[in-house]
C-alpha atoms as a PDB file:
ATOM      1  CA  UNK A   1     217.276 285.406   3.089  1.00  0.00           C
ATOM      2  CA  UNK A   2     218.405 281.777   2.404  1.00  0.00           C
ATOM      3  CA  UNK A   3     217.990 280.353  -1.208  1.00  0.00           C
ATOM      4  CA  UNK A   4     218.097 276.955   0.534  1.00  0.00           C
ATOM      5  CA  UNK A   5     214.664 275.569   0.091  1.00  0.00           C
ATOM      6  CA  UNK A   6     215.144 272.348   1.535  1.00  0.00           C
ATOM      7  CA  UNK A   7     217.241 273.138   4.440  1.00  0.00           C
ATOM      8  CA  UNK A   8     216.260 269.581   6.438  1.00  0.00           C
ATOM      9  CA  UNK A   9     217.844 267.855   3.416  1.00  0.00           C
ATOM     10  CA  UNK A  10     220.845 265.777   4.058  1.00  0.00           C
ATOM     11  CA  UNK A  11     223.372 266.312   1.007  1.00  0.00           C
ATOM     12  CA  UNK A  12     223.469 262.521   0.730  1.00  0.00           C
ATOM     13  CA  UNK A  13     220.996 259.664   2.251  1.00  0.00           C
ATOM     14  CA  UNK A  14     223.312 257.496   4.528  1.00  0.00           C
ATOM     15  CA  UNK A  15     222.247 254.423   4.773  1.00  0.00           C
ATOM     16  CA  UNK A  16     222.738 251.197   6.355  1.00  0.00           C
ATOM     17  CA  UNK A  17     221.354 247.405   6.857  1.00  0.00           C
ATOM     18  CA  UNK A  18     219.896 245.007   9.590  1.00  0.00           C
ATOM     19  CA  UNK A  19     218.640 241.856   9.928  1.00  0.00           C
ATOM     20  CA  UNK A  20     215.434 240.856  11.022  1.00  0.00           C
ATOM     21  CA  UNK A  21     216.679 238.654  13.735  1.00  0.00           C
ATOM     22  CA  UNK A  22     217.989 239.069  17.193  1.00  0.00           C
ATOM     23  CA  UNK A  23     217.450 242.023  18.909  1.00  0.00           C
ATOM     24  CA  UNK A  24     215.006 243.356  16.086  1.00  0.00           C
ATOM     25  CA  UNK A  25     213.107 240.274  15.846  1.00  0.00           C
ATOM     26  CA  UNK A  26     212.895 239.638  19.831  1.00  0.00           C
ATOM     27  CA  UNK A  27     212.678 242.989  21.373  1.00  0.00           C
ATOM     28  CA  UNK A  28     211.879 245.071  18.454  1.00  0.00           C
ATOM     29  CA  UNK A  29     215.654 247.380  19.003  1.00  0.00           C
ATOM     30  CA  UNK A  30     218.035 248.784  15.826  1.00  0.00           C
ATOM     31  CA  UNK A  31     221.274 249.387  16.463  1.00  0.00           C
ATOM     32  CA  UNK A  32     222.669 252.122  14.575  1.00  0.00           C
ATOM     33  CA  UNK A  33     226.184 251.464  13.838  1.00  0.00           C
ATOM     34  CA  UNK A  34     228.912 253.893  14.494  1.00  0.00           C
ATOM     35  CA  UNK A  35     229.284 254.947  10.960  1.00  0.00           C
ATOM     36  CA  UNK A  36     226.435 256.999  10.691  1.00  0.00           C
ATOM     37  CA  UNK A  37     225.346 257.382  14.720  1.00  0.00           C
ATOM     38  CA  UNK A  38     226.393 261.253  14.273  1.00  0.00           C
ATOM     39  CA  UNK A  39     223.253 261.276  11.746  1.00  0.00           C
ATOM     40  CA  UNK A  40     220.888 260.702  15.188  1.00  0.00           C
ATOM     41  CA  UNK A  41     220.420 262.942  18.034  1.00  0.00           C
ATOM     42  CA  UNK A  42     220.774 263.269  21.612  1.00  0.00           C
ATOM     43  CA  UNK A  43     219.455 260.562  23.868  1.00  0.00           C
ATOM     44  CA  UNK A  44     215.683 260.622  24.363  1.00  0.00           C
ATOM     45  CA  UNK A  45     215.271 262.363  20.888  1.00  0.00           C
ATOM     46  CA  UNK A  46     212.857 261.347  18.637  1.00  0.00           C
ATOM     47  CA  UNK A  47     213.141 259.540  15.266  1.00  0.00           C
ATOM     48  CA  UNK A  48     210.503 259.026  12.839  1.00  0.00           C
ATOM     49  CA  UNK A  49     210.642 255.628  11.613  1.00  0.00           C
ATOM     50  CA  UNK A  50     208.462 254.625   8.310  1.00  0.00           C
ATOM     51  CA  UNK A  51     208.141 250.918   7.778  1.00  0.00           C
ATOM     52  CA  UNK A  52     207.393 249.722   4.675  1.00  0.00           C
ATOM     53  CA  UNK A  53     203.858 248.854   5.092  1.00  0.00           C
ATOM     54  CA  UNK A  54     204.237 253.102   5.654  1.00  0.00           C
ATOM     55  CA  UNK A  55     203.316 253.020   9.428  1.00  0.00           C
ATOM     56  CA  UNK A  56     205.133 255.601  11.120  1.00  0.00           C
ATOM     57  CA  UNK A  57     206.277 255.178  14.460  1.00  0.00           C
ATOM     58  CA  UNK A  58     207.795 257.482  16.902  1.00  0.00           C
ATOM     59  CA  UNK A  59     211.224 256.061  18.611  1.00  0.00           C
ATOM     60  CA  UNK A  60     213.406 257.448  21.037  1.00  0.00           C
ATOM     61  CA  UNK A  61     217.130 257.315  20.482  1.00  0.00           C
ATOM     62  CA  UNK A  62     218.757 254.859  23.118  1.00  0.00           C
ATOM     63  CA  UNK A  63     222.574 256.100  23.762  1.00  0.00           C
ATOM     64  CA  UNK A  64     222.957 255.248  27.485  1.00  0.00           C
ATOM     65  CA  UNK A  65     222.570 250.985  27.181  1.00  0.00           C
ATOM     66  CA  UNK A  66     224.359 250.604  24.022  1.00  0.00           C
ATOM     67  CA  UNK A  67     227.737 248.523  24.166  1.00  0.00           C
ATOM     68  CA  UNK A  68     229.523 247.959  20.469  1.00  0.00           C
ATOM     69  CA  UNK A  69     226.656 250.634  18.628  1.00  0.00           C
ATOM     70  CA  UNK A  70     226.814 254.011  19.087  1.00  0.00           C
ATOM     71  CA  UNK A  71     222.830 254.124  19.704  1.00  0.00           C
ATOM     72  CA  UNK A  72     219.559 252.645  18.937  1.00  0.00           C
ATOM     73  CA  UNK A  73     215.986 253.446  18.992  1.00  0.00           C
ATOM     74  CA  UNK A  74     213.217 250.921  19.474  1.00  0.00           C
ATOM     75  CA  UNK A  75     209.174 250.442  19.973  1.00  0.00           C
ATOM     76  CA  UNK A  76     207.087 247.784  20.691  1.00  0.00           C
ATOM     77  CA  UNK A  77     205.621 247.977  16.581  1.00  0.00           C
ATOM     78  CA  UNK A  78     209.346 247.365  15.610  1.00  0.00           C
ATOM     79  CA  UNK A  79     209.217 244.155  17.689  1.00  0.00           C
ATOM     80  CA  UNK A  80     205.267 243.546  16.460  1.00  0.00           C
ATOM     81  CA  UNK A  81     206.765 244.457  12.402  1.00  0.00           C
ATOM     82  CA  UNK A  82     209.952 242.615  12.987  1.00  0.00           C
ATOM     83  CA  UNK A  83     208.271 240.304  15.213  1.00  0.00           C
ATOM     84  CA  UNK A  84     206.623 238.209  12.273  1.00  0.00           C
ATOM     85  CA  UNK A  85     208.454 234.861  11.859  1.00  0.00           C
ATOM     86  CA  UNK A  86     207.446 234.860   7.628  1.00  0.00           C
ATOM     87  CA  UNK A  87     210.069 237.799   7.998  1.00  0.00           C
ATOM     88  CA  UNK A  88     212.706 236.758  10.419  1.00  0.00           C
ATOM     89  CA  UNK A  89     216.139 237.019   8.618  1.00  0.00           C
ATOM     90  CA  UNK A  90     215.097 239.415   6.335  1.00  0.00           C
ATOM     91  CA  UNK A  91     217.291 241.977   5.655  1.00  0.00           C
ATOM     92  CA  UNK A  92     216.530 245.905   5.253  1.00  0.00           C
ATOM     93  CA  UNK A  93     217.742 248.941   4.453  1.00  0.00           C
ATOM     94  CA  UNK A  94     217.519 251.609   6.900  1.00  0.00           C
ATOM     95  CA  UNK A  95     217.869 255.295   5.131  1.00  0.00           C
ATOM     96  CA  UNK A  96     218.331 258.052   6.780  1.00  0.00           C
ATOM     97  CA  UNK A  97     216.826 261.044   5.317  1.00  0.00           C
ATOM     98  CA  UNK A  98     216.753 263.881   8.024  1.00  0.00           C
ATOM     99  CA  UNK A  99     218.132 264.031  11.330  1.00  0.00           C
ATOM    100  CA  UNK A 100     215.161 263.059  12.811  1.00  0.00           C
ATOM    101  CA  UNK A 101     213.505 260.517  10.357  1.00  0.00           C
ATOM    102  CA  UNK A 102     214.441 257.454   8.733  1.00  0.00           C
ATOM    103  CA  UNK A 103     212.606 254.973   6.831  1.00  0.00           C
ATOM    104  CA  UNK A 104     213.411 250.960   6.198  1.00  0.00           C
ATOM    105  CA  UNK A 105     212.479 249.171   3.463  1.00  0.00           C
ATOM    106  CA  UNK A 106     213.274 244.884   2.743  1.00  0.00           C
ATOM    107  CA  UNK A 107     216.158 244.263   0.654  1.00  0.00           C
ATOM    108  CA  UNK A 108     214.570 242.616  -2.553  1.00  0.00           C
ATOM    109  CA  UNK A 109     217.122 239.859  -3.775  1.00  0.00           C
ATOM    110  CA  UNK A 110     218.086 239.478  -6.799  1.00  0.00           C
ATOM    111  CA  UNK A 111     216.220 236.139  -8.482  1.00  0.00           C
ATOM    112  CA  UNK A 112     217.992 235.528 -11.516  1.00  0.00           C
ATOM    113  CA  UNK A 113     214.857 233.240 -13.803  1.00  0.00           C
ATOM    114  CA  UNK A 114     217.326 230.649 -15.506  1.00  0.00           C
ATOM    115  CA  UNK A 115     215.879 229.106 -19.198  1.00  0.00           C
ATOM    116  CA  UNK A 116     215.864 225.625 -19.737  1.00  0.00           C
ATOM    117  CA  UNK A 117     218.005 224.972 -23.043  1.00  0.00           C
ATOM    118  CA  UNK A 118     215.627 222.511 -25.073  1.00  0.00           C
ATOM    119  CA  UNK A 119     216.691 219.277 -25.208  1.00  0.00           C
ATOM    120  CA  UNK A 120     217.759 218.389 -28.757  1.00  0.00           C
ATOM    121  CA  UNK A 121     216.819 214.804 -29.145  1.00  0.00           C
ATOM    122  CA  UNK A 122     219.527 212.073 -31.009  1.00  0.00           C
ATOM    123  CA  UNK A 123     218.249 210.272 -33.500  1.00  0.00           C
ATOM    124  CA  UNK A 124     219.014 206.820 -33.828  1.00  0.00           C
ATOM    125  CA  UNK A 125     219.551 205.882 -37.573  1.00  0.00           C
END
């Protein structure tokens, strides 16, 4: 009997980034680079993908028409998501957290608020 209760767990989330633009934006494809493409399965598996309005969409893995990637999955509510020009050059963070699911959230930037220093008026005397 295993003591493992999670067993699906990865032992870390490996994660990586795309752009909204290109291939995401146009055709509504992610490339999954080579660094963590042994995270995905078998060509014609499925991934779960959550997008971070939490829509979940079903994508098959893509490993026969990929050139420089090592695979991709895509879906035509990738390209609808992606699709949205308020969003196009966004970047996100794709996490994979089982070997069949991943979601992708927007990488929030950092805005750094910068304070006016008061302006310290000469007098004239």
């Amino acid at each position: 009997m295993s003591t493992d209760s999670q067993p699906n767990k990865l032992p870390s989330q490996p994660a990586f980034t795309i752009t909204a633009q290109s291939a995401a934006h146009k055709q509504g494809v992610v490339n999954v680079p080579a660094s963590v493409d042994s995270y995905f399965g078998e060509h014609g598996k499925i991934v779960v993908v959550t997008l971070p309005n939490d829509q979940r969409v079903h994508c098959s893995i893509e490993r026969k028409k990929t050139s420089k990637h090592g695979a991709s999955f895509s879906h035509p509510s990738l390209k609808e998501y992606f699709g949205n020009k308020i969003q196009k050059d966004w970047e996100y963070r794709v996490k994979i957290s089982g070997m069949n699911s991943v979601s992708i959230r927007p990488i929030e930037t950092a805005t750094e608020v910068v304070e006016e220093a008061p302006k310290v008026e000469e007098s004239q005397e």
